[in-house]
Protein backbone atom coordinates (compact mmCIF):
# COMPACT_ATOMS: atom_id res chain seq x y z
CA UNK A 1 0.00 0.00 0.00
CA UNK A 2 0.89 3.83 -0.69
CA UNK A 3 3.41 5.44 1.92
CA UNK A 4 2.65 9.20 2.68
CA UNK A 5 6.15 9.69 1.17
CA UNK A 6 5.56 7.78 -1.96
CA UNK A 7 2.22 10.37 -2.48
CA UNK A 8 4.60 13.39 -1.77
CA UNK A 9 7.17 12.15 -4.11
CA UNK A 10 4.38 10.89 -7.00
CA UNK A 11 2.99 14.08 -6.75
CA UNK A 12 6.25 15.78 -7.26
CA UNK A 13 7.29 14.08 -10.18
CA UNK A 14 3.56 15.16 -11.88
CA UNK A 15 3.85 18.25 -10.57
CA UNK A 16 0.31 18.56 -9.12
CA UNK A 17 -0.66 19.94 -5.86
CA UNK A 18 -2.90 17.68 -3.17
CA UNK A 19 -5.93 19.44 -4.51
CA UNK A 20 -5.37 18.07 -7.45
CA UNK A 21 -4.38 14.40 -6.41
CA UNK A 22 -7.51 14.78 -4.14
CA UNK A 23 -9.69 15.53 -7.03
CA UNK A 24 -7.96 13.16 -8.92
CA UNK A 25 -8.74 10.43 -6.44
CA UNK A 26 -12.28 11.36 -5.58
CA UNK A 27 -11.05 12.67 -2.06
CA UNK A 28 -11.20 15.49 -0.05
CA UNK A 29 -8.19 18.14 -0.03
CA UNK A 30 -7.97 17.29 3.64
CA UNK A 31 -7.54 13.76 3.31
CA UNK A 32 -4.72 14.02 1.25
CA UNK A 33 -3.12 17.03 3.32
CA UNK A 34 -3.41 14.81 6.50
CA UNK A 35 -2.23 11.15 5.30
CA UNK A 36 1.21 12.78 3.52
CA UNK A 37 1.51 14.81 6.75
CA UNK A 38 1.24 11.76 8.53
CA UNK A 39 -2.14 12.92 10.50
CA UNK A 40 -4.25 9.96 9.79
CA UNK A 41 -4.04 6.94 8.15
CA UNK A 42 -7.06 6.56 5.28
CA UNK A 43 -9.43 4.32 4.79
CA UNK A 44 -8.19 1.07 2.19
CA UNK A 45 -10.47 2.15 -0.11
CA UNK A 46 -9.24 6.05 -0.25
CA UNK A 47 -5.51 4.67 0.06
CA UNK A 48 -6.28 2.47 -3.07
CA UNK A 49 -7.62 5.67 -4.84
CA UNK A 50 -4.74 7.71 -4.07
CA UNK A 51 -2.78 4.85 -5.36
CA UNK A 52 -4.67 4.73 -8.52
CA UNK A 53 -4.45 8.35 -9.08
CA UNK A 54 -1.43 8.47 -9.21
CA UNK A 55 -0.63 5.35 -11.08
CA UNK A 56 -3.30 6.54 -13.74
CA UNK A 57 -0.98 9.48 -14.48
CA UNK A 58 2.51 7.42 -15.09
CA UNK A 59 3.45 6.97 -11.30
CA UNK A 60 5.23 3.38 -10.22
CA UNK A 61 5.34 2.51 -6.67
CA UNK A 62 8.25 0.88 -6.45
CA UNK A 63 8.36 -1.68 -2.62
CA UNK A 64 10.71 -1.45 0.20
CA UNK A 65 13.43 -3.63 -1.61
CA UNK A 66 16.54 -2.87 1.11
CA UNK A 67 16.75 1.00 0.29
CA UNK A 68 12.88 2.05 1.53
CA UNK A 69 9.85 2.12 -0.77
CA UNK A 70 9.65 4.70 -3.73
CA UNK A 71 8.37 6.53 -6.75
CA UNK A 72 9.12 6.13 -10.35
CA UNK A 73 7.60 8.31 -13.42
CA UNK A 74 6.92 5.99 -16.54
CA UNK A 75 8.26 7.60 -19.56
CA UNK A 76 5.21 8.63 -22.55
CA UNK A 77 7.10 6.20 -24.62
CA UNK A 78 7.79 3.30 -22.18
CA UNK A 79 4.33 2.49 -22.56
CA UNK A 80 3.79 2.95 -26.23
CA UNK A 81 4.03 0.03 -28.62
């Protein structure tokens, strides 16, 4: 599942503010705001759309593999073919 620093990091690769991920995601501003801040944990379901969001717009979550989880932007033409 999505790490509040994965969301900060997606979002900074897309460039997009947490209004915008919220919208995005179906979610309010403040939901957003307080899981990256580390406030609140979400709900699965809101977690999954944050997730989905961001994966919708080129984001890779990439797993805690021995250096900590992270983000990875898909190139346009990685996934054309």
């Amino acid at each position: 599942m999505i790490t509040p620093e994965q969301s900060r990091a997606g979002r900074a690769l897309l460039d997009i503010s947490q209004r915008d991920l919220a919208t995005a995601a179906n979610l309010g501003e403040s939901t957003v705001r307080d899981f990256e801040k580390g406030r609140r944990t979400p709900s699965v379901n809101n977690l999954a759309a944050i997730e989905a969001a961001l994966k919708e717009r080129g984001v890779v979550l990439i797993p805690q593999n021995g250096g900590g989880p992270g983000v990875r932007l898909i190139s346009p033409s990685a996934t054309e073919g």
